[in-house]
C-alpha atoms as a PDB file:
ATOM      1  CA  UNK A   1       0.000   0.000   0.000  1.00  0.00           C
ATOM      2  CA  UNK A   2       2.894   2.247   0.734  1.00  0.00           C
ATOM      3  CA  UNK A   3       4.635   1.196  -2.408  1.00  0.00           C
ATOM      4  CA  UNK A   4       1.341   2.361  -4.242  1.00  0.00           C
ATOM      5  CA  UNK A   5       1.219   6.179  -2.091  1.00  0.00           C
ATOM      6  CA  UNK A   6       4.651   6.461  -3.011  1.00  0.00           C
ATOM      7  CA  UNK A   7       4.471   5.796  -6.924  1.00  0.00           C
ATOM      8  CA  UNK A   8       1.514   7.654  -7.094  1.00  0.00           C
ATOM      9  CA  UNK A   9       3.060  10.645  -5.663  1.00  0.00           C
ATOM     10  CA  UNK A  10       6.391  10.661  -8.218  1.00  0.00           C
ATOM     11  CA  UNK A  11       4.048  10.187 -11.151  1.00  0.00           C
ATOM     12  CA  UNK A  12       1.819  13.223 -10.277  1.00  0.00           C
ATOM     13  CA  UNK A  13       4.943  15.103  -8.755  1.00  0.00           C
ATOM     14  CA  UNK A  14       6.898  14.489 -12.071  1.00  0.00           C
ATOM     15  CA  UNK A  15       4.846  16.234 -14.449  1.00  0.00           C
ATOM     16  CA  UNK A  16       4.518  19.509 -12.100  1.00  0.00           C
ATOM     17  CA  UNK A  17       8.156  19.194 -11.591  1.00  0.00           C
ATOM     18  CA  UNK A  18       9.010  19.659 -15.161  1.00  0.00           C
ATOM     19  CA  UNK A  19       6.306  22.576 -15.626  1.00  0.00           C
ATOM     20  CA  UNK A  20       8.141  24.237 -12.829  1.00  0.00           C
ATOM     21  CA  UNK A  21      11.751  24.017 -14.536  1.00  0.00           C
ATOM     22  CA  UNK A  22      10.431  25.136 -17.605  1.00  0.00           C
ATOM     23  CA  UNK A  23       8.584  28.122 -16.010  1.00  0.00           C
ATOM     24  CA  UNK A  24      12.134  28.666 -14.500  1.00  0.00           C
ATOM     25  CA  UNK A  25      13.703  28.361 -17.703  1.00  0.00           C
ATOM     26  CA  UNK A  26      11.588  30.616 -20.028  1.00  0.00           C
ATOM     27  CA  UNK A  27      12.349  33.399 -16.996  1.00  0.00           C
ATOM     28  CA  UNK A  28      16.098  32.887 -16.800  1.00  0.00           C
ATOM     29  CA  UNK A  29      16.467  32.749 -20.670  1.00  0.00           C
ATOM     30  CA  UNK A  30      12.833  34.121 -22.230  1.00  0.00           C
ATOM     31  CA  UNK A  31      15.013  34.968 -25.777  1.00  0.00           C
ATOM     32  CA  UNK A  32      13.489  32.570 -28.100  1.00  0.00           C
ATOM     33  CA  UNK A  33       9.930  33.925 -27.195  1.00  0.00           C
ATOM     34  CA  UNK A  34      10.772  37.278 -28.269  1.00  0.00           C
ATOM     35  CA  UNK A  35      11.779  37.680 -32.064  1.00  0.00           C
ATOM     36  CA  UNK A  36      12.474  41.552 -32.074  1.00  0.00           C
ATOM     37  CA  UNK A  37      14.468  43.516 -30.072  1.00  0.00           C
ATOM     38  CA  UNK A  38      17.033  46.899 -30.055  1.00  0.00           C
ATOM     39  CA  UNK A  39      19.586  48.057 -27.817  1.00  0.00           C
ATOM     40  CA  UNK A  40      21.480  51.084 -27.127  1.00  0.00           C
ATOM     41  CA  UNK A  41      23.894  51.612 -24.308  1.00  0.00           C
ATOM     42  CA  UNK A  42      23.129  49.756 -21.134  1.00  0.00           C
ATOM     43  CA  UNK A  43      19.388  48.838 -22.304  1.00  0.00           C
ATOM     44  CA  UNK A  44      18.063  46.078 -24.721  1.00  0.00           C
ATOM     45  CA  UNK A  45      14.298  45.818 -25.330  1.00  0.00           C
ATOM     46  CA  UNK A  46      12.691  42.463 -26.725  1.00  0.00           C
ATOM     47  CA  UNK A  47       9.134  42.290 -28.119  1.00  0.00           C
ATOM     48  CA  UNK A  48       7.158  39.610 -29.543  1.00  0.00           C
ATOM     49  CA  UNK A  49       6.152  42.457 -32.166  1.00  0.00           C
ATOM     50  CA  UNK A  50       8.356  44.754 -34.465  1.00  0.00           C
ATOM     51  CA  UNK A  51       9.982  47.608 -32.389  1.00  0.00           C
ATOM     52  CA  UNK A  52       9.413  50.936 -34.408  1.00  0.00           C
ATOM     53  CA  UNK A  53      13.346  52.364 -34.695  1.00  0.00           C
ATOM     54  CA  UNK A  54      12.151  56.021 -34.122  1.00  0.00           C
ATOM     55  CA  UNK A  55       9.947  54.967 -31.185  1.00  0.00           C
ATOM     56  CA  UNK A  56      12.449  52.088 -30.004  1.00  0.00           C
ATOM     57  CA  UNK A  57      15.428  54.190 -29.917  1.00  0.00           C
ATOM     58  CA  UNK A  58      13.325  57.122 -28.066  1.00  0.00           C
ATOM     59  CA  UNK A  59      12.504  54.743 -25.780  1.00  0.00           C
ATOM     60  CA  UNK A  60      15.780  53.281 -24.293  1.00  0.00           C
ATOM     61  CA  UNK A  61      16.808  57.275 -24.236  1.00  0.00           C
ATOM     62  CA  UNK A  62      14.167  58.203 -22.139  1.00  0.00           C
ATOM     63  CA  UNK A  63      14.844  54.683 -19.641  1.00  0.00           C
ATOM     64  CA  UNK A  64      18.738  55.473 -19.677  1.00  0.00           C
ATOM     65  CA  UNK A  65      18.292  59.155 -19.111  1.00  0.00           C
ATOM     66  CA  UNK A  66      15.681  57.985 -15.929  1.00  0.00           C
ATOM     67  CA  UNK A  67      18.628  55.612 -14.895  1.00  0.00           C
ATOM     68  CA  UNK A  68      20.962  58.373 -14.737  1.00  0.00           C
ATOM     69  CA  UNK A  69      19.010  60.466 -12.834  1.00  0.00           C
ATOM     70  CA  UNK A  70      18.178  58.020 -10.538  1.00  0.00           C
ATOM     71  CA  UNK A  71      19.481  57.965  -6.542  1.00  0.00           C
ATOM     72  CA  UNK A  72      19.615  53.825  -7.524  1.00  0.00           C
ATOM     73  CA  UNK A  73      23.288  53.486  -9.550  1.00  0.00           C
ATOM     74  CA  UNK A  74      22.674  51.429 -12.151  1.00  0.00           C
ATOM     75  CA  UNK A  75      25.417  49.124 -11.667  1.00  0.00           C
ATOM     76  CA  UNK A  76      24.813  46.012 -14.478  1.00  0.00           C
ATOM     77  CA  UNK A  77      26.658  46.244 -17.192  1.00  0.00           C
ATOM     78  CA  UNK A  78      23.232  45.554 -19.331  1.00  0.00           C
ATOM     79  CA  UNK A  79      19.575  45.309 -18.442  1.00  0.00           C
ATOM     80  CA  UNK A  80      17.161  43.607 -20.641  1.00  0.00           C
ATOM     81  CA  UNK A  81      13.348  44.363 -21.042  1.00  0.00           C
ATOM     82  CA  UNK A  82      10.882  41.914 -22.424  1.00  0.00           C
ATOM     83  CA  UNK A  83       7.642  43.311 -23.916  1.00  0.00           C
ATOM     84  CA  UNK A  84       4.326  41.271 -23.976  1.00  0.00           C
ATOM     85  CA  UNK A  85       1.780  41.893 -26.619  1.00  0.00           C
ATOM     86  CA  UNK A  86       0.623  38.396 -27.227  1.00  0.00           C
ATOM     87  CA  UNK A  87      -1.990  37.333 -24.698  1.00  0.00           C
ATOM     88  CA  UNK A  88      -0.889  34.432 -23.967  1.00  0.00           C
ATOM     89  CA  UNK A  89       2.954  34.737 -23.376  1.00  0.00           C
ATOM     90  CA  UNK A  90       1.142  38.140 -21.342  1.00  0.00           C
ATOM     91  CA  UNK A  91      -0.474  34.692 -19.242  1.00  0.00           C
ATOM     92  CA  UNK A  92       2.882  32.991 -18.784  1.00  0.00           C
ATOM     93  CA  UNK A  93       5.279  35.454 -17.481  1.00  0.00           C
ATOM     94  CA  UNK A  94       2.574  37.681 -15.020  1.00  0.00           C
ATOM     95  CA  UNK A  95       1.424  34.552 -13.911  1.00  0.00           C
ATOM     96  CA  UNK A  96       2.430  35.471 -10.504  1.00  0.00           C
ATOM     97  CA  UNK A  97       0.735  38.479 -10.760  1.00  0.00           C
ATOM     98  CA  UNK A  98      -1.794  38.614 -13.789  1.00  0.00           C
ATOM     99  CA  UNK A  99      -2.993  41.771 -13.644  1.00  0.00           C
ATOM    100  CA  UNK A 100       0.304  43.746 -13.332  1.00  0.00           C
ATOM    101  CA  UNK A 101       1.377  46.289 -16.234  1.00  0.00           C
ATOM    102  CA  UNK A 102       4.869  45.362 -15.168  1.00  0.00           C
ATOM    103  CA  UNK A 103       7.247  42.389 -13.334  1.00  0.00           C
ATOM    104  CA  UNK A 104      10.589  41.832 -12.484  1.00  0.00           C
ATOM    105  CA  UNK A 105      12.266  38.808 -11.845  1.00  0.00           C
ATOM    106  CA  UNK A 106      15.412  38.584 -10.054  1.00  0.00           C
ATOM    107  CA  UNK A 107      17.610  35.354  -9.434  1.00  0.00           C
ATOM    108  CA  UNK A 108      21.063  35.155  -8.287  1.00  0.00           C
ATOM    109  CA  UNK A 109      22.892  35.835 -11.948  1.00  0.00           C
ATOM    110  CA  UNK A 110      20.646  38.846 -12.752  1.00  0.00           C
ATOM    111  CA  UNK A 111      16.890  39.469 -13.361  1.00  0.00           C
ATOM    112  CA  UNK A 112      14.577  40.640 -16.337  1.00  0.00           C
ATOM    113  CA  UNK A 113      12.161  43.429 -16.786  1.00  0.00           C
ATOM    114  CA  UNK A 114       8.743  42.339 -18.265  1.00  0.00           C
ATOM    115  CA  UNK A 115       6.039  44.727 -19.370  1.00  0.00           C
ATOM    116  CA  UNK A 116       2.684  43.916 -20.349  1.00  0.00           C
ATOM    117  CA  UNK A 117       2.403  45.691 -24.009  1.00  0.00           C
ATOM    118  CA  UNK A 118       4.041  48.720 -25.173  1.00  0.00           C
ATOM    119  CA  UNK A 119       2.944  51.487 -27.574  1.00  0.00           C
ATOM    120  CA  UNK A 120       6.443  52.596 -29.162  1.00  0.00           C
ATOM    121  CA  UNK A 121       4.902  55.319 -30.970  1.00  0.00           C
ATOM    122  CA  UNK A 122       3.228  56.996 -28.179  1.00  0.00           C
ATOM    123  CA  UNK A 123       5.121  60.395 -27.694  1.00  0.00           C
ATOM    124  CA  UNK A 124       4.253  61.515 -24.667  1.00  0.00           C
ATOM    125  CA  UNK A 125       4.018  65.608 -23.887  1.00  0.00           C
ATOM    126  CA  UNK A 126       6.873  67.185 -22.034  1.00  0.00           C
ATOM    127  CA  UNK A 127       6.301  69.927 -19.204  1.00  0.00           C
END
């Protein structure tokens, strides 16, 4: 009867197991989900979508010129953000938090930025 507990327990552990690694995985090293990206400086941004150059490259000047000014030194050599239009890679990665606009996930080698859509385009006005 034991025997029987015990199986049944690495045959429904197993499969969660592996779901758990691979949730790990596509954190640590979410690259192949995201087919588009641009980088300047210290910043790289990854979309599931074309990235607008104009808008893009606005972008990452506007995030390192908030890094600069910031009392927290950016110290990494490079930070990555990941941007999520599809719906359901929007499921996978705020799964922890689903109705977030924005996660990041830190681990002991380093840590990704994930935001939930992103209108490159948008200019927004300036006081």
């Amino acid at each position: 009867m034991l025997q029987m507990i015990k199986r049944t327990l690495l045959w429904a552990g197993a499969p969660l197991a592996a779901a758990a690694l691979l949730f790990g995985a596509l954190i640590v090293w979410p690259d192949p989900l995201f087919a588009f990206s641009l980088g300047t400086g210290k910043i790289i941004v990854a979309s599931d979508r074309p990235i607008p150059p104009a808008g893009g490259e606005r972008f990452l000047r506007d995030c390192e010129g908030l890094l600069e000014r910031s009392p927290l030194k950016a110290k990494a050599r490079q930070y990555r953000v990941y941007v999520t239009n599809e719906d359901w890679r929007q499921r996978l990665y705020f799964l922890p938090a689903p109705n977030a606009l924005g996660l990041a996930y830190s681990y002991p080698l380093g840590g990704h930025a994930f935001l939930s859509g992103a209108n490159f385009r948008y200019r927004p006005a300036r006081p």
